[in-house]
N, C-alpha and C. Protein backbone atom coordinates (compact mmCIF):
# COMPACT_ATOMS: atom_id res chain seq x y z
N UNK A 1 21.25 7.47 -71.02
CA UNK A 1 21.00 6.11 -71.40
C UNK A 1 20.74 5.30 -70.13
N UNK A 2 19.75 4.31 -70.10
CA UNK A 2 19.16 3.84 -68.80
C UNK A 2 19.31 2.39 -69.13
N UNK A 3 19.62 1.50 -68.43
CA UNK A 3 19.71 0.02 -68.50
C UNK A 3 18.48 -0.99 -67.75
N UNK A 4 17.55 0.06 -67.36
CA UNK A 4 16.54 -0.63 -66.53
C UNK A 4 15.51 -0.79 -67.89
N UNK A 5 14.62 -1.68 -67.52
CA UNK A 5 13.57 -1.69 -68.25
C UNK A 5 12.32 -0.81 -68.14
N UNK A 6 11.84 -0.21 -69.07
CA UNK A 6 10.42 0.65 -69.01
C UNK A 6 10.11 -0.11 -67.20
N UNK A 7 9.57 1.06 -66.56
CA UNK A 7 8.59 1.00 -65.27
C UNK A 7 9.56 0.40 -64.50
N UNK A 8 10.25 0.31 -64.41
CA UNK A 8 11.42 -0.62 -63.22
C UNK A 8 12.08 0.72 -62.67
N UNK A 9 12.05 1.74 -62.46
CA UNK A 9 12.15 2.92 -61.46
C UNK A 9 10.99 3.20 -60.81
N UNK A 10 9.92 3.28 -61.31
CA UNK A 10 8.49 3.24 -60.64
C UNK A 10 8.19 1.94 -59.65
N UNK A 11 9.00 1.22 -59.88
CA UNK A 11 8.40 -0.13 -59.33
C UNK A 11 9.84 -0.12 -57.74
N UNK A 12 10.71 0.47 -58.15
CA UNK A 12 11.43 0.93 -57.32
C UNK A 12 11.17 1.96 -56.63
N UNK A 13 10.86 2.85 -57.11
CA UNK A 13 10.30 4.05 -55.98
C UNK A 13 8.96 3.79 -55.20
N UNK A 14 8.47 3.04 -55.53
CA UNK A 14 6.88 2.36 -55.05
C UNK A 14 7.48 1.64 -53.72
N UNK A 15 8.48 0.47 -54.28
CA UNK A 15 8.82 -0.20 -53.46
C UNK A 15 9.61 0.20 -51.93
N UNK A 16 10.30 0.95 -52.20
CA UNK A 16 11.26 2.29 -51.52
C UNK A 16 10.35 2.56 -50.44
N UNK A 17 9.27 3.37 -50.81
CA UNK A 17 8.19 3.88 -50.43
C UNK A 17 7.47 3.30 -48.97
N UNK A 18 7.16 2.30 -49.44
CA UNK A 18 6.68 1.11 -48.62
C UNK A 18 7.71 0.41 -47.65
N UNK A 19 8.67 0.51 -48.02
CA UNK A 19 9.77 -0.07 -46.67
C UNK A 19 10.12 0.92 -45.85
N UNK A 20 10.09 2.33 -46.43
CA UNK A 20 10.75 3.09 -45.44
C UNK A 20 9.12 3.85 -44.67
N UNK A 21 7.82 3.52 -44.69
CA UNK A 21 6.63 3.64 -44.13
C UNK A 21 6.42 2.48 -43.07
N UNK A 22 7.25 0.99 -43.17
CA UNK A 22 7.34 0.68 -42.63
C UNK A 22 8.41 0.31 -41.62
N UNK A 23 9.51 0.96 -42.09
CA UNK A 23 10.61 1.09 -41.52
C UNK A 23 10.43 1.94 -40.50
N UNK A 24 9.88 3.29 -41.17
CA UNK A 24 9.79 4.60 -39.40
C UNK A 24 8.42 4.17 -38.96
N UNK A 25 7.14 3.29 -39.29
CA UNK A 25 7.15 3.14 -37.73
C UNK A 25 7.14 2.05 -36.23
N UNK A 26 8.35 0.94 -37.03
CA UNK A 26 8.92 0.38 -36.33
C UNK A 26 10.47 1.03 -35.58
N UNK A 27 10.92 2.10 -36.09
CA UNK A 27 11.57 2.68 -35.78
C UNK A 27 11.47 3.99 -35.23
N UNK A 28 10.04 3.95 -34.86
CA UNK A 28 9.33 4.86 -33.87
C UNK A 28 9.13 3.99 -32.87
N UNK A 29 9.03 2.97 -32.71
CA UNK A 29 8.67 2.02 -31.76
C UNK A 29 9.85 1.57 -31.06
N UNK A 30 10.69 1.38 -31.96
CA UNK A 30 12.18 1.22 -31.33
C UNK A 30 12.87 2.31 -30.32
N UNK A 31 12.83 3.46 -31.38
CA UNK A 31 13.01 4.71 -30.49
C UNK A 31 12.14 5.11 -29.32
N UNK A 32 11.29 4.79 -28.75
CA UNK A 32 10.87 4.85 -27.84
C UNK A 32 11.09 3.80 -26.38
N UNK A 33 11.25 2.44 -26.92
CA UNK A 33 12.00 1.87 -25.89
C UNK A 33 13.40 1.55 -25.48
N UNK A 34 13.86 2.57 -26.55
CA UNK A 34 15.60 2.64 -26.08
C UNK A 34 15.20 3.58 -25.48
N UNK A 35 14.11 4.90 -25.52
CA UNK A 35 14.53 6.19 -24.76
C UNK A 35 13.84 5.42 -23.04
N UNK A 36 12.74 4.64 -22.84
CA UNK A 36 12.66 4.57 -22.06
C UNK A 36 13.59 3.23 -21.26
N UNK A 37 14.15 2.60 -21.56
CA UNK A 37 15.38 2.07 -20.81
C UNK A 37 16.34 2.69 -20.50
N UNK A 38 16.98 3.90 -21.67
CA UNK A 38 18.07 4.82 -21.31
C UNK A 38 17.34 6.12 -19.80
N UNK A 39 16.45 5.86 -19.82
CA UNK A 39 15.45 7.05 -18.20
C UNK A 39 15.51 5.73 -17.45
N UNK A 40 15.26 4.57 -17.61
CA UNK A 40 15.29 3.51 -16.77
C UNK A 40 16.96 3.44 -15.78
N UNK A 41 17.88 3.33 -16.73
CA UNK A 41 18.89 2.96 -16.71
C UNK A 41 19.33 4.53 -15.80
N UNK A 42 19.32 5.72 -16.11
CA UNK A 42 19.36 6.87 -15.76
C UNK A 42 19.05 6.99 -14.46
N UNK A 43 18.04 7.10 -14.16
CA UNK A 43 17.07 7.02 -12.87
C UNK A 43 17.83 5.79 -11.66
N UNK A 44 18.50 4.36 -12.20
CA UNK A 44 19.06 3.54 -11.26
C UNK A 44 20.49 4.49 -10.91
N UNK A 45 21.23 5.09 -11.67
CA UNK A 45 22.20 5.69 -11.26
C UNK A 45 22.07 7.10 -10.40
N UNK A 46 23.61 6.56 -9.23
CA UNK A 46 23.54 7.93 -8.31
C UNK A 46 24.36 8.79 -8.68
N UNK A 47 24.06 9.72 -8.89
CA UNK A 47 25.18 11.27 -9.20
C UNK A 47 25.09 12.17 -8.02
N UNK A 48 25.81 12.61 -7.34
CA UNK A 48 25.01 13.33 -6.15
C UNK A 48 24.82 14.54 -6.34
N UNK A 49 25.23 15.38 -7.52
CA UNK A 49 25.32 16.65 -7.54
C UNK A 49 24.26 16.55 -8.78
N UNK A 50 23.51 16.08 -9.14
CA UNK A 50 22.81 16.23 -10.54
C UNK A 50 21.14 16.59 -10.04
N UNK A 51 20.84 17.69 -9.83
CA UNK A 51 19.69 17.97 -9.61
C UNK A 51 17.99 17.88 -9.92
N UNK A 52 18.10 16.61 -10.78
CA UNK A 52 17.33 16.13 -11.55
C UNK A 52 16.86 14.67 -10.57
N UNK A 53 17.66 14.49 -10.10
CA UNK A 53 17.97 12.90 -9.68
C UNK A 53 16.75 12.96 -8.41
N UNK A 54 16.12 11.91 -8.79
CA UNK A 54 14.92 11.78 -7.00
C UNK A 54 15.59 11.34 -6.22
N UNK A 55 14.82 12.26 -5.33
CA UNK A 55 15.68 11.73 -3.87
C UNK A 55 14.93 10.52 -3.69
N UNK A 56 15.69 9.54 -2.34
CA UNK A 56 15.14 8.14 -1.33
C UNK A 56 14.65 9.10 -0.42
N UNK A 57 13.18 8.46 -0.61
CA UNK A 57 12.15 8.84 0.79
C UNK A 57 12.48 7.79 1.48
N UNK A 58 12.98 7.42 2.97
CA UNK A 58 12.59 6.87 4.11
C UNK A 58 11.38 5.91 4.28
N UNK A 59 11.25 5.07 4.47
CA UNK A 59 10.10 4.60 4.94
C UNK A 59 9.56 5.16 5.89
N UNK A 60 8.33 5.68 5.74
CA UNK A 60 7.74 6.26 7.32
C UNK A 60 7.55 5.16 8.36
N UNK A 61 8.43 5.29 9.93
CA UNK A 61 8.84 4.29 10.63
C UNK A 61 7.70 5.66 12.31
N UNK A 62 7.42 6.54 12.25
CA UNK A 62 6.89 6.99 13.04
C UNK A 62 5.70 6.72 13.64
N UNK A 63 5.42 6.65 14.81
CA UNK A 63 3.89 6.05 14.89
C UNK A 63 2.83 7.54 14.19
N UNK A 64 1.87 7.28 13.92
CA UNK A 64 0.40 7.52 13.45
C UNK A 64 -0.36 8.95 14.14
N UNK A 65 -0.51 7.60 15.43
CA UNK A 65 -1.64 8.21 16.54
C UNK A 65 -1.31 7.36 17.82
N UNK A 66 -1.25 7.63 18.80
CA UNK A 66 -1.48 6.93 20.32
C UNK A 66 -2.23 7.52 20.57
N UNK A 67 -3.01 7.09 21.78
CA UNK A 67 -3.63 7.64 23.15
C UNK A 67 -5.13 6.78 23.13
N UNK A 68 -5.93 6.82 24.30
CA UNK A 68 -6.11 6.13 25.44
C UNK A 68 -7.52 5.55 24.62
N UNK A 69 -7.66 4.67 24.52
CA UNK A 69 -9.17 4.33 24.04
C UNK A 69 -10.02 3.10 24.87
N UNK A 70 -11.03 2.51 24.89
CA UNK A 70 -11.60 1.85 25.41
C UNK A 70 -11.63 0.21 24.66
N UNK A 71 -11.36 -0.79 25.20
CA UNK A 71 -11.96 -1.96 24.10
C UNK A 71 -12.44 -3.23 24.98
N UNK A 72 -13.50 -3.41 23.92
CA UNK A 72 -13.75 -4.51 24.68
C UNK A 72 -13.15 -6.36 24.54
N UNK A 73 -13.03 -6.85 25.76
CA UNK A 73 -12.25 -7.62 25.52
C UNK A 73 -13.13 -9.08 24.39
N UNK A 74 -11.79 -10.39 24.08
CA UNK A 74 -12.56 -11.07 23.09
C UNK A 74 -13.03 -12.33 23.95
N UNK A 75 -12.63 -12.27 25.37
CA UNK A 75 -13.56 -13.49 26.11
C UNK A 75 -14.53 -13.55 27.09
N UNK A 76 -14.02 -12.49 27.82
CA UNK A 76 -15.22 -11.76 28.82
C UNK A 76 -15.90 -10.89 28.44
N UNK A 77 -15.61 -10.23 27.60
CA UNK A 77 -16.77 -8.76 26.65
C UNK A 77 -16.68 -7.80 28.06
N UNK A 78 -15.63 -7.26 28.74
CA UNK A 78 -15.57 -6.52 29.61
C UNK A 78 -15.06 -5.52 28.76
N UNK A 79 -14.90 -4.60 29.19
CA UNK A 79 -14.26 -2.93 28.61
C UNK A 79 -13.09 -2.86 29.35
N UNK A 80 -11.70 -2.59 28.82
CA UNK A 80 -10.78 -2.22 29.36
C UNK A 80 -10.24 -1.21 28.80
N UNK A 81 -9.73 -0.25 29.81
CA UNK A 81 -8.73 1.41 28.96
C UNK A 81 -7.43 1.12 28.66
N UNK A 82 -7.04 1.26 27.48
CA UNK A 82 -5.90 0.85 27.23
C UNK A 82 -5.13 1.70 26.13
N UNK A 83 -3.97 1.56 26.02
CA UNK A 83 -3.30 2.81 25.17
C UNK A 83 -2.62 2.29 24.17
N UNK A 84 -3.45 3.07 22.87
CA UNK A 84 -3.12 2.95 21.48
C UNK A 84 -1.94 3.18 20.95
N UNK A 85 -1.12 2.26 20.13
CA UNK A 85 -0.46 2.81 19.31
C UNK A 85 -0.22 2.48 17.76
N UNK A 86 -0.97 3.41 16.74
CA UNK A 86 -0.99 2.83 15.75
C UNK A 86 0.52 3.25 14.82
N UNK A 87 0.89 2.20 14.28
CA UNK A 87 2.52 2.04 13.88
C UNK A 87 2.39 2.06 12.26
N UNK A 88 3.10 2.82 11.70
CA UNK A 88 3.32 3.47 10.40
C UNK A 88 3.74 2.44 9.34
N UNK A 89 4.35 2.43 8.52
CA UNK A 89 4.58 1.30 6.96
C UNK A 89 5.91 0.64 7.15
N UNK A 90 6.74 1.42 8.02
CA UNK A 90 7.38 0.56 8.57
C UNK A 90 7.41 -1.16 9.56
N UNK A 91 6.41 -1.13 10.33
CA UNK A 91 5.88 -1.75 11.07
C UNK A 91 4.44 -2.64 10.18
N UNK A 92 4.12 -2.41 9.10
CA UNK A 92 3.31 -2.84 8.42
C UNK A 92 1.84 -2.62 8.77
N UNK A 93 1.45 -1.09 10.02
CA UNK A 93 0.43 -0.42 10.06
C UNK A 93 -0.15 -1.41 11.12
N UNK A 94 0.49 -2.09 12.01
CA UNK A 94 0.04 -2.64 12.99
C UNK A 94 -0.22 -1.83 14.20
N UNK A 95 -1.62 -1.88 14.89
CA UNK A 95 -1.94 -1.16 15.86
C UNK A 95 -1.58 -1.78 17.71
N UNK A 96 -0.81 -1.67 18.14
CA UNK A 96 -0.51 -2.37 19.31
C UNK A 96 -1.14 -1.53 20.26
N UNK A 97 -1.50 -2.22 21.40
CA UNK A 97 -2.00 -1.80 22.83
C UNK A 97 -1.92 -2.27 23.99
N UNK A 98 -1.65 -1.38 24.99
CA UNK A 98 -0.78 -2.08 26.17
C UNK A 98 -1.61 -1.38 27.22
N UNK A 99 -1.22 -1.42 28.56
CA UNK A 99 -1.87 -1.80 29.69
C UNK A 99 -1.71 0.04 30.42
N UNK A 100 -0.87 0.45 29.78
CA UNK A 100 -0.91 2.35 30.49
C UNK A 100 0.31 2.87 29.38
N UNK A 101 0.54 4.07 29.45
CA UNK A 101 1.26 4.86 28.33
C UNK A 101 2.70 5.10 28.83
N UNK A 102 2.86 3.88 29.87
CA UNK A 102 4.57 4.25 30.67
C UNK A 102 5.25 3.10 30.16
N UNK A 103 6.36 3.41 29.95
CA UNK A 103 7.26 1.85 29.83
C UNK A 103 6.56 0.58 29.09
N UNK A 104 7.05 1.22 27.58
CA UNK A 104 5.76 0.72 26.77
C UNK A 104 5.90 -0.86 26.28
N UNK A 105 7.54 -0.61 26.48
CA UNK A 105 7.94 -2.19 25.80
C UNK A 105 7.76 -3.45 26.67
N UNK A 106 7.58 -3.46 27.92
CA UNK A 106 6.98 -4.52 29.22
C UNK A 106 5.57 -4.19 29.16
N UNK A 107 4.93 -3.80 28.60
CA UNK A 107 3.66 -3.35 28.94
C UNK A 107 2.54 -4.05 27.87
N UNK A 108 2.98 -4.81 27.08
CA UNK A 108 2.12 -4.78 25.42
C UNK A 108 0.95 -5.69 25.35
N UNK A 109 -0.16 -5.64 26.16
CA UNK A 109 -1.53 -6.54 25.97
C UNK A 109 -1.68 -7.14 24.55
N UNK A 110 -1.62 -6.52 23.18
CA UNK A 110 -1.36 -7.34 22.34
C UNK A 110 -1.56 -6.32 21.48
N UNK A 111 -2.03 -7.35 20.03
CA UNK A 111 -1.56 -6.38 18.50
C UNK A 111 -2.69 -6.30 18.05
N UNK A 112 -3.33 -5.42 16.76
CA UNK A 112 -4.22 -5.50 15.86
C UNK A 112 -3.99 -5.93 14.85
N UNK A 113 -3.86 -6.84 13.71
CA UNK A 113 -3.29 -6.49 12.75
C UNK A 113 -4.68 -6.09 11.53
N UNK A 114 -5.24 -5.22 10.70
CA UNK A 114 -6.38 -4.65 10.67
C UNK A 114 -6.49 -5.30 9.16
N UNK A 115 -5.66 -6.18 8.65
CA UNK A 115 -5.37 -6.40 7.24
C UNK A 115 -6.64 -7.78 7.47
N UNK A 116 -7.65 -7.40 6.24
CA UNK A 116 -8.92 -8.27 6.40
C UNK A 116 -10.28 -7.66 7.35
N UNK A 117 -10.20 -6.84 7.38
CA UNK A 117 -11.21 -5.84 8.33
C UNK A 117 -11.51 -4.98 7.41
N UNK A 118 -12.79 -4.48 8.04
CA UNK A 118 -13.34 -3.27 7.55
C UNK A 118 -13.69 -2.52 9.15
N UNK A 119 -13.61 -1.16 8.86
CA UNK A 119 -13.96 -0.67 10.23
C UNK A 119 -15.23 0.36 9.83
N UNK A 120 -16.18 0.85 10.80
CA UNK A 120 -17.06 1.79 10.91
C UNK A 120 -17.30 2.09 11.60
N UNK A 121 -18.29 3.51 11.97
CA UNK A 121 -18.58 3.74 13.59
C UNK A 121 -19.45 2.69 14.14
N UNK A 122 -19.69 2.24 15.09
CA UNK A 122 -20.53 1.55 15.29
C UNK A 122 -21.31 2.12 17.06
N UNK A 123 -22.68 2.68 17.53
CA UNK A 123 -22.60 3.17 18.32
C UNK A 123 -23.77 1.90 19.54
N UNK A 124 -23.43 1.07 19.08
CA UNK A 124 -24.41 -0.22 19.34
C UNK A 124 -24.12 -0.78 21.12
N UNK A 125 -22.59 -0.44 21.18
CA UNK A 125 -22.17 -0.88 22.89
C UNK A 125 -21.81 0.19 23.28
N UNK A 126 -21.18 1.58 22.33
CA UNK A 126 -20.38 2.48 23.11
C UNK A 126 -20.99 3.98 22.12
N UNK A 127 -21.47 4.82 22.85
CA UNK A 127 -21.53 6.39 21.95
C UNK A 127 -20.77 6.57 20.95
N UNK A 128 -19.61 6.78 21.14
CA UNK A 128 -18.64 7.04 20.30
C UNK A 128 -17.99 5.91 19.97
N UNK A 129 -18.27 4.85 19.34
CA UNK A 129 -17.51 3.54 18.85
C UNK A 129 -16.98 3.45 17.59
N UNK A 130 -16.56 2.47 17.39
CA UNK A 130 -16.01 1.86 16.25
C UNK A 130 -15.76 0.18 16.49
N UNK A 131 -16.22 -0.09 15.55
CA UNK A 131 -16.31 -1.72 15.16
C UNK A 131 -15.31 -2.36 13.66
N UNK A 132 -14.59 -2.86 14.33
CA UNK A 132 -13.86 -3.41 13.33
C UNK A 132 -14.18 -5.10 13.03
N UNK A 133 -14.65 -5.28 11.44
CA UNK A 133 -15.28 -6.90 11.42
C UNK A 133 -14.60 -7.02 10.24
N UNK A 134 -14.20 -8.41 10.54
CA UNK A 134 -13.31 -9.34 9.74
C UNK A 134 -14.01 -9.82 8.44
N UNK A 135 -13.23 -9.95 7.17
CA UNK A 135 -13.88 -10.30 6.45
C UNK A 135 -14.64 -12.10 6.46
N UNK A 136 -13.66 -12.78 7.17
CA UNK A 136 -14.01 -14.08 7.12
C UNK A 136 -15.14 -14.58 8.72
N UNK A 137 -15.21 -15.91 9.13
CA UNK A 137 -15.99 -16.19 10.09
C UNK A 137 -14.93 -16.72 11.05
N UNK A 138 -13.61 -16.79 10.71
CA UNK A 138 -12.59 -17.21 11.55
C UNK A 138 -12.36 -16.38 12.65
N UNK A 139 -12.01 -14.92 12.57
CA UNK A 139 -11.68 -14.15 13.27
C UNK A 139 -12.42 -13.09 13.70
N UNK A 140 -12.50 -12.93 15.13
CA UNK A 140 -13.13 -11.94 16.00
C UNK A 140 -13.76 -10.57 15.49
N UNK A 141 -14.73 -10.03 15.71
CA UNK A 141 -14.62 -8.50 15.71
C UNK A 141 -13.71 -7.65 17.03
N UNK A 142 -13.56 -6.71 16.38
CA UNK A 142 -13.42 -5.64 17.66
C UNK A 142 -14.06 -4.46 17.78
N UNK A 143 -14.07 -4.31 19.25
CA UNK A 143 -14.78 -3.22 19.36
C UNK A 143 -14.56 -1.94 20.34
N UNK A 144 -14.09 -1.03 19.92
CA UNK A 144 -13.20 0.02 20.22
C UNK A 144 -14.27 1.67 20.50
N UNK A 145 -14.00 1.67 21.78
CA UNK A 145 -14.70 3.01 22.27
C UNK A 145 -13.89 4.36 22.64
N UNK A 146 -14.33 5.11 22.05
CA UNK A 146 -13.39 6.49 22.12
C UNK A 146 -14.38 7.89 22.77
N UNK A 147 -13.62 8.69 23.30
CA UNK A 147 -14.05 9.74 24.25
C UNK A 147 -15.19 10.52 23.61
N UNK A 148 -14.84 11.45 22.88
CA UNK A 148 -16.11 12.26 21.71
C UNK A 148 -16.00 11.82 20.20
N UNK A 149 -16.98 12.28 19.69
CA UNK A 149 -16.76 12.23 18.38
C UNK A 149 -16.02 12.81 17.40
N UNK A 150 -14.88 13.67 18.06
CA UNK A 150 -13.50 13.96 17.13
C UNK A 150 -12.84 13.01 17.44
N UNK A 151 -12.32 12.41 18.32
CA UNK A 151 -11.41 11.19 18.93
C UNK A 151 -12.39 9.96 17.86
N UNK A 152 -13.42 10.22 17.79
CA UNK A 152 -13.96 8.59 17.18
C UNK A 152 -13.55 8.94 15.40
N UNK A 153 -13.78 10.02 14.87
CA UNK A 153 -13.39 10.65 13.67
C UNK A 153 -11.94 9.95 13.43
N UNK A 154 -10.83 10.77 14.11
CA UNK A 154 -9.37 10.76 13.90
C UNK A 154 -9.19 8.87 14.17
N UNK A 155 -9.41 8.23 14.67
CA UNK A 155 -9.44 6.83 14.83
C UNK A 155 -9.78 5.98 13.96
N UNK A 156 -11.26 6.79 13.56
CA UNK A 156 -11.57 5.85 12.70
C UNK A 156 -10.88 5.86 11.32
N UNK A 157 -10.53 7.43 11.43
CA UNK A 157 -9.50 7.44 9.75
C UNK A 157 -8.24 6.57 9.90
N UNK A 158 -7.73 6.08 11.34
CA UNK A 158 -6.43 5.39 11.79
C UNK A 158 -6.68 4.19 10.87
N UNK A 159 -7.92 4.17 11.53
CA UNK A 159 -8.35 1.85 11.71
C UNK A 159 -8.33 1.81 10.41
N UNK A 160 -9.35 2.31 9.26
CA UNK A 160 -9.74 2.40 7.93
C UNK A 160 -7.70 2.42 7.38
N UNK A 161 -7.06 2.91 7.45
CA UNK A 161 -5.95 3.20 6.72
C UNK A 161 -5.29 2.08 6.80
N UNK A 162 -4.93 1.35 8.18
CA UNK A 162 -4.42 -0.15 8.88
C UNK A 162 -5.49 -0.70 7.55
N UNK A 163 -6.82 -1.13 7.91
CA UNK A 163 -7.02 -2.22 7.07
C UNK A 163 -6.82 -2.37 5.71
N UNK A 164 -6.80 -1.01 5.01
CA UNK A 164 -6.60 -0.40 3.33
C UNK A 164 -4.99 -1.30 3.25
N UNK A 165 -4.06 -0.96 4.31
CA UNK A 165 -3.07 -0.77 4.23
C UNK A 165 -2.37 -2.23 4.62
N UNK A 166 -2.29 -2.71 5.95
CA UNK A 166 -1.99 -4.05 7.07
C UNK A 166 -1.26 -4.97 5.50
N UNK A 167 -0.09 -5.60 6.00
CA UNK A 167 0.00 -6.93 5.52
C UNK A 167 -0.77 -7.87 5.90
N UNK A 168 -1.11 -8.77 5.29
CA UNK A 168 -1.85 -10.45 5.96
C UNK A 168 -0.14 -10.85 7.24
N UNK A 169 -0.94 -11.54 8.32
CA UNK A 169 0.27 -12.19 8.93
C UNK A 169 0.11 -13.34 8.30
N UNK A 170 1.28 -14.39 8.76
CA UNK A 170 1.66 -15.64 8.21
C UNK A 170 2.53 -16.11 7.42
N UNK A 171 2.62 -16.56 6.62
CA UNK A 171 3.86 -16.79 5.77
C UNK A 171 4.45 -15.87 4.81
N UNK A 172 5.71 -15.51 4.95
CA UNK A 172 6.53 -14.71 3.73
C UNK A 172 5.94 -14.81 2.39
N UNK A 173 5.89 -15.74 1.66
CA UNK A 173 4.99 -16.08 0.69
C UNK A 173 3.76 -15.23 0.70
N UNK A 174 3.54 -14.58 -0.24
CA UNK A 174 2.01 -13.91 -0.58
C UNK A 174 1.45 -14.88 -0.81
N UNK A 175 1.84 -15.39 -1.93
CA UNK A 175 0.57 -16.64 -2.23
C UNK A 175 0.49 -17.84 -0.93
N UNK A 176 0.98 -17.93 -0.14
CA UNK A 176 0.92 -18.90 0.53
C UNK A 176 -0.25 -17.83 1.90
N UNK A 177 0.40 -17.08 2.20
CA UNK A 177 -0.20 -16.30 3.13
C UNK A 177 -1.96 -15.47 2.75
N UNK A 178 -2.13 -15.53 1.26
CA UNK A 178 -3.42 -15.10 0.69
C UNK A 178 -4.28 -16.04 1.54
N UNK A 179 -4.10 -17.80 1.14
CA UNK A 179 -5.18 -18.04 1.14
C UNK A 179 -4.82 -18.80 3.07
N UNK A 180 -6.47 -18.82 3.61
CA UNK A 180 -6.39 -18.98 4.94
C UNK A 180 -6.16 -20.78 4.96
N UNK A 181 -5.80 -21.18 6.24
CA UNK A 181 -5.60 -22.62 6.64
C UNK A 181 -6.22 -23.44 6.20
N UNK A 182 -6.47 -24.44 5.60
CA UNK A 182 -7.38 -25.40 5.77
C UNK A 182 -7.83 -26.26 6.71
């Protein structure tokens, strides 16, 4: 004996139907961002013995490349030999160069910083060159001469990586430091 009326189980199982189609797949959706907060949440914790766990890479703090290249200067356009050192992600891929390869920290003629450059060979002042030009009209080119053309190769993959790579100098602020002076 049934107390429902004709079609009122059909209209229930219909209905049924339809909530729980839309029930799993909001509850596929659910289940997926509890699983990825619980790997979120997972991943912030240290276990030291759990072999699953990523290790902390170091910042690479090592220099690059040194040694001896040619440049020309930005007021007299003379050529001076001077010794490279291009500085890793630690240092923010800044290329410094100083006056001989001894006693490096009294020695530092000045910095590159390559962020806003593009570099290429350029063989226009020197055989084996490279020209580094700024994207804007504010700041200098440079122009950097090296011994053969493996030394201009390995350099130029240096310079190219600095500019891919270089922070902007200037203010902490990104957005403040994006855009140039007025």
């Amino acid at each position: 004996m049934s107390f429902m009326p004709d079609g009122a189980m059909d209209k229930i199982n219909e209905e049924c139907l339809n909530f729980t189609t839309k029930f799993s797949a909001f509850m596929l959706l659910g289940f997926f961002d509890v699983a990825i907060n619980m790997a979120k949440e997972k991943a912030n914790e240290k276990v030291e013995d759990d072999p699953q766990q990523l290790l902390e890479i170091p910042t690479p703090d090592w220099t690059i490349k040194s040694g001896f290249l040619m440049k020309e200067g930005g007021n007299y356009h003379s050529w001076k030999k001077r010794f490279f050192v291009a500085k890793n992600k630690a240092q923010d891929f800044v290329i410094e160069y100083y006056g001989s390869d001894k006693c490096l920290e009294k020695d530092l003629k000045g910095t590159i910083n390559c962020s806003g450059y593009r570099c290429a060979k350029d063989t226009s002042k020197k055989p084996f060159g490279i020209k580094l030009t700024p994207w804007d009209d504010e700041r200098r080119p440079w122009f950097i001469g090296c011994e053969d053309a493996k030394e201009q190769d390995e350099w130029l993959s240096v310079f190219e990586n600095a500019c891919w790579h270089a922070k902007p100098t200037g203010d902490k602020d990104p957005m403040v430091s994006w855009f140039p002076p007025a």
